[in-house]
Protein backbone atom coordinates (compact mmCIF):
# COMPACT_ATOMS: atom_id res chain seq x y z
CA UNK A 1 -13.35 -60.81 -0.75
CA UNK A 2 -10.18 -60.19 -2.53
CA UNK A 3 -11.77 -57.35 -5.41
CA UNK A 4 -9.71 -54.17 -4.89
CA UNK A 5 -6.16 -55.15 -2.91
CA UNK A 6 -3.09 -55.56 -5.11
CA UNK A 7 0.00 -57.37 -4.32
CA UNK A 8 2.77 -55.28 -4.38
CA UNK A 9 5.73 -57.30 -5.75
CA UNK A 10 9.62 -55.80 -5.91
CA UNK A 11 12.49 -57.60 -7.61
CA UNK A 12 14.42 -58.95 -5.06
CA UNK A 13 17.86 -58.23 -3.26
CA UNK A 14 20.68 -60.51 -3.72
CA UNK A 15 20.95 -63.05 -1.13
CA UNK A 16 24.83 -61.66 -0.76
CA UNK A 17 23.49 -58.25 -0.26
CA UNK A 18 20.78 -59.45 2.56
CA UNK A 19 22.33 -58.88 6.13
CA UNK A 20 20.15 -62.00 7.75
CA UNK A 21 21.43 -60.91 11.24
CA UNK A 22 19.41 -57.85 11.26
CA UNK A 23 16.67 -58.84 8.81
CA UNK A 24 13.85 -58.67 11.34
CA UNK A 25 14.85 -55.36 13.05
CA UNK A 26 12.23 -53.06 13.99
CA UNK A 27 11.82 -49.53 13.21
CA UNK A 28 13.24 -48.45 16.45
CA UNK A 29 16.36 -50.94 16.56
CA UNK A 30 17.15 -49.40 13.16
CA UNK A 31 16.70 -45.74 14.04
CA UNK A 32 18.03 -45.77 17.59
CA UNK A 33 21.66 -46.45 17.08
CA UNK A 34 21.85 -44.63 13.81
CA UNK A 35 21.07 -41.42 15.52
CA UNK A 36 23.32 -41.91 18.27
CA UNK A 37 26.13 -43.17 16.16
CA UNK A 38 25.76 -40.12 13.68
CA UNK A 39 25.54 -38.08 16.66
CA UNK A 40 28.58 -39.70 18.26
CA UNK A 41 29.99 -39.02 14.46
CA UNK A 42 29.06 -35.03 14.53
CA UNK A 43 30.95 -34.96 17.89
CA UNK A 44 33.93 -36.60 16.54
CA UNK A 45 33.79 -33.97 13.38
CA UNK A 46 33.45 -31.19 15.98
CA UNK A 47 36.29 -32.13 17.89
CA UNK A 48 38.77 -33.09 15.06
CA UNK A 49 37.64 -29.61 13.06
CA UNK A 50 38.36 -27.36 16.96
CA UNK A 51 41.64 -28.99 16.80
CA UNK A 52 42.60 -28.12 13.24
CA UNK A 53 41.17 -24.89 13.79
CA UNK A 54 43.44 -24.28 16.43
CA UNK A 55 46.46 -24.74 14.50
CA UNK A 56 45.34 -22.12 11.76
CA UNK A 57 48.30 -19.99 11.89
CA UNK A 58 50.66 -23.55 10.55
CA UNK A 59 51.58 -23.29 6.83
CA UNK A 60 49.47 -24.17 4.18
CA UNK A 61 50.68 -27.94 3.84
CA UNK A 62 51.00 -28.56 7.53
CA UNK A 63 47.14 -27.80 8.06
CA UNK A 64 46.42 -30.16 4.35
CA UNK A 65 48.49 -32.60 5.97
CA UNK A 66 46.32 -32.67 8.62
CA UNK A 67 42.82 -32.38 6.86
CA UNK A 68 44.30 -35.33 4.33
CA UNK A 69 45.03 -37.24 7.69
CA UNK A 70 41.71 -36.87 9.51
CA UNK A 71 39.90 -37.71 5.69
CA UNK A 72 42.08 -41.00 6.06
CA UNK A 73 41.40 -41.65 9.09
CA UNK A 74 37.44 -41.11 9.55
CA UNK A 75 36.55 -43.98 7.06
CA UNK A 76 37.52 -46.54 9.69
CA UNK A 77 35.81 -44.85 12.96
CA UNK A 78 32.84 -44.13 10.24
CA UNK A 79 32.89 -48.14 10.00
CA UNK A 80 33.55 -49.12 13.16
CA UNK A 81 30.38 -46.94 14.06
CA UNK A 82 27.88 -48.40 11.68
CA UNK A 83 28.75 -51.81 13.42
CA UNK A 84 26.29 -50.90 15.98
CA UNK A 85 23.70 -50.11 13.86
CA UNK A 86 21.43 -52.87 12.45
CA UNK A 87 20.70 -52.84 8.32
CA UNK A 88 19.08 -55.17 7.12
CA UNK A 89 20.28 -54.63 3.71
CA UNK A 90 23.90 -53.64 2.79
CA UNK A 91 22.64 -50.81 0.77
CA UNK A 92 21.24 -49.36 3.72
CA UNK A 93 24.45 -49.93 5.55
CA UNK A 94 26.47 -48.29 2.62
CA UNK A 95 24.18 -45.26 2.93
CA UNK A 96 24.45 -44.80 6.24
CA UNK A 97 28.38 -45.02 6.09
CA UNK A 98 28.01 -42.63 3.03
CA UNK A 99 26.28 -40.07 5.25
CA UNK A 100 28.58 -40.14 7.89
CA UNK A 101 31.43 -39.49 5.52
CA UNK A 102 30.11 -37.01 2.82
CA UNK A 103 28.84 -34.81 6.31
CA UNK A 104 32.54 -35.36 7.90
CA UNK A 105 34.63 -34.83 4.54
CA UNK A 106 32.75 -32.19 3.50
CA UNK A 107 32.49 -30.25 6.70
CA UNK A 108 36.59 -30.87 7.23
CA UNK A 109 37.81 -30.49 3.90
CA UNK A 110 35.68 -27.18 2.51
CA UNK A 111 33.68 -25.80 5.87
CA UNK A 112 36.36 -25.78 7.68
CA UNK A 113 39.14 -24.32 5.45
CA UNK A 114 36.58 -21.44 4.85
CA UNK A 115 36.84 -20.71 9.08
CA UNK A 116 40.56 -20.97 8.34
CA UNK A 117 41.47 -18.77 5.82
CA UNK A 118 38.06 -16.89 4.66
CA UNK A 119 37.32 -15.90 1.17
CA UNK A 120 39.42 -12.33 1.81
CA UNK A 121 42.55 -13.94 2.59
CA UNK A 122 42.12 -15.37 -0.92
CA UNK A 123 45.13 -12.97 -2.19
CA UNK A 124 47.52 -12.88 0.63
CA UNK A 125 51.10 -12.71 0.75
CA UNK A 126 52.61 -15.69 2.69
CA UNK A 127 50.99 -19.18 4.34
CA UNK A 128 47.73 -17.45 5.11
CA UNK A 129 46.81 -17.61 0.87
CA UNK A 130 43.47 -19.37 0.78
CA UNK A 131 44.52 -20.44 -2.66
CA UNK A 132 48.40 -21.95 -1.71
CA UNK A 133 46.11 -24.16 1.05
CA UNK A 134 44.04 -25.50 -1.21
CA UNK A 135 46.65 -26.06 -3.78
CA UNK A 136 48.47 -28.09 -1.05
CA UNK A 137 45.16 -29.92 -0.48
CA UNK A 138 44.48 -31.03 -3.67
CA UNK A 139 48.16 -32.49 -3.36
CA UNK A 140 47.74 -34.45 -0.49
CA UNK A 141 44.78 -35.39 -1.50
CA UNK A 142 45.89 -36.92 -4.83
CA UNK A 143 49.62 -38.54 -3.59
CA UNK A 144 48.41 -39.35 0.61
CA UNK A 145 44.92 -40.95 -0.20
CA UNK A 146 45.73 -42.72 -3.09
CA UNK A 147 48.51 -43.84 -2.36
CA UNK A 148 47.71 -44.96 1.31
CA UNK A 149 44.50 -47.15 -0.94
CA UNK A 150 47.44 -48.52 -3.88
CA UNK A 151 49.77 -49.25 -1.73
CA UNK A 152 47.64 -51.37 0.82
CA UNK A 153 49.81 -51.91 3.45
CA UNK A 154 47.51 -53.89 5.74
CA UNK A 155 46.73 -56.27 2.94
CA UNK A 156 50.43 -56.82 1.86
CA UNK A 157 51.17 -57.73 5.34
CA UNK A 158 48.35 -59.99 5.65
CA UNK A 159 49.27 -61.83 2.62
CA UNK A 160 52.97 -61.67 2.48
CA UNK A 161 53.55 -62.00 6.28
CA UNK A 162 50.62 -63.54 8.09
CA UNK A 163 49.57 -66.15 4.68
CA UNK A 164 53.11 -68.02 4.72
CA UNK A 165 53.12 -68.43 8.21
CA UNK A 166 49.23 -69.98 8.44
CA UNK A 167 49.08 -73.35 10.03
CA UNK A 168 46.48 -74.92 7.32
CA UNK A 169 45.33 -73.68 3.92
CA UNK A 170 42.11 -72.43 4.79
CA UNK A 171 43.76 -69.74 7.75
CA UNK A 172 46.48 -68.89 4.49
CA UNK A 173 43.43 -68.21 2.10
CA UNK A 174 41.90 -65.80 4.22
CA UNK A 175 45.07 -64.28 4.62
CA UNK A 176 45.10 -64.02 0.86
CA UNK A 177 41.20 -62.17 0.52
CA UNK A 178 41.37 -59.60 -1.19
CA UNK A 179 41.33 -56.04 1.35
CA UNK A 180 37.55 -55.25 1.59
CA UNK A 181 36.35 -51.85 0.31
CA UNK A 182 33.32 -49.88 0.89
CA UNK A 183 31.77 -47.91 -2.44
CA UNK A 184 30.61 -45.21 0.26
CA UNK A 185 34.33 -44.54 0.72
CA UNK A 186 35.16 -44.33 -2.59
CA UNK A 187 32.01 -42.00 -3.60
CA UNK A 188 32.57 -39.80 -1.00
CA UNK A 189 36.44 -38.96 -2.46
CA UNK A 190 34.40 -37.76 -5.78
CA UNK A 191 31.92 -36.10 -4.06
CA UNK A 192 34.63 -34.36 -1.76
CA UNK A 193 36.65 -33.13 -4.47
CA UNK A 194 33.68 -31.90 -6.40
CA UNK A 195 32.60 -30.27 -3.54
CA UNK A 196 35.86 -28.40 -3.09
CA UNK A 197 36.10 -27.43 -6.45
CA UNK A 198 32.80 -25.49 -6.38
């Protein structure tokens, strides 16, 4: 009775990588709140990209000052989003992070500088010069971001503030973990800036 079925056997995730919480989700408690929450994450996009927009007469580095800051800043609501949605893997969590970010980056940072100052403006006298904005992007991109990652303030303060000050040794360890990073993140910076440069 067993002629013709074959077992179909994968190599299997790390047990660090398994997200037991959410290891028996359904189909429909995995789809549900990731289309809502990359919904809720288009609107966000939408919103922060009508405000920019409307500040498209500013100079050159005032409007990269504010793409750099919004680039910063969506990481964290990215994250705090995908906390609603179950994964039963962190892989799949990291994707779905990664989606949310590549789609808000890339619409921000390239997209939305094309609305700004379009491809004719790209020889312009004067702040409207598609090529001085992107110039100053690449700038903020390479001193704000990075530097906002090396510099680590929340983690400093955690470990140089909050760590003496812990009542045992355990609450001062955790003080002094190491800041948690997502590869998503860090992906989407390449793919951002390869993006841009096409």
């Amino acid at each position: 009775d067993k002629v013709g079925k074959r077992l179909n056997m994968v190599i299997p995730d790390e047990p660090d990588a398994i997200r037991w919480q959410s290891l028996n989700s359904t189909f429909s408690q995995n789809w549900g709140p990731f289309i809502v929450t990359t919904f809720v994450a288009i609107v966000i996009m939408f919103l922060i990209f009508v405000i920019i927009y409307s500040q498209r007469h500013l100079d050159a580095w005032k409007i990269s000052a504010m793409i750099t800051a919004s680039n910063v800043m969506f990481p964290w609501i990215a994250n705090q989003l995908v906390k609603f949605e179950y994964h039963s893997f962190e892989s799949d969590r990291e994707r779905s992070l990664l989606i949310k970010t590549v789609l808000f980056r890339c619409a921000i940072t390239t997209w939305l500088l094309e609305f700004i100052r379009p491809f004719t403006s790209i020889s312009a006298p004067g702040p409207e010069n598609t090529i001085e904005t992107i110039r100053e992007l690449f700038i903020f991109d390479i001193f704000v971001s990075n530097g906002i990652q090396l510099l680590d303030i929340i983690g400093n303060f955690r470990r140089h503030y909050l760590g003496p000050l812990a009542r045992s040794q355990n609450d001062m360890n955790l003080h002094f973990a190491g800041t948690p990073y997502s590869i998503a993140e860090r992906y989407t910076n390449l793919i951002k800036i390869v993006y841009m440069a096409i």
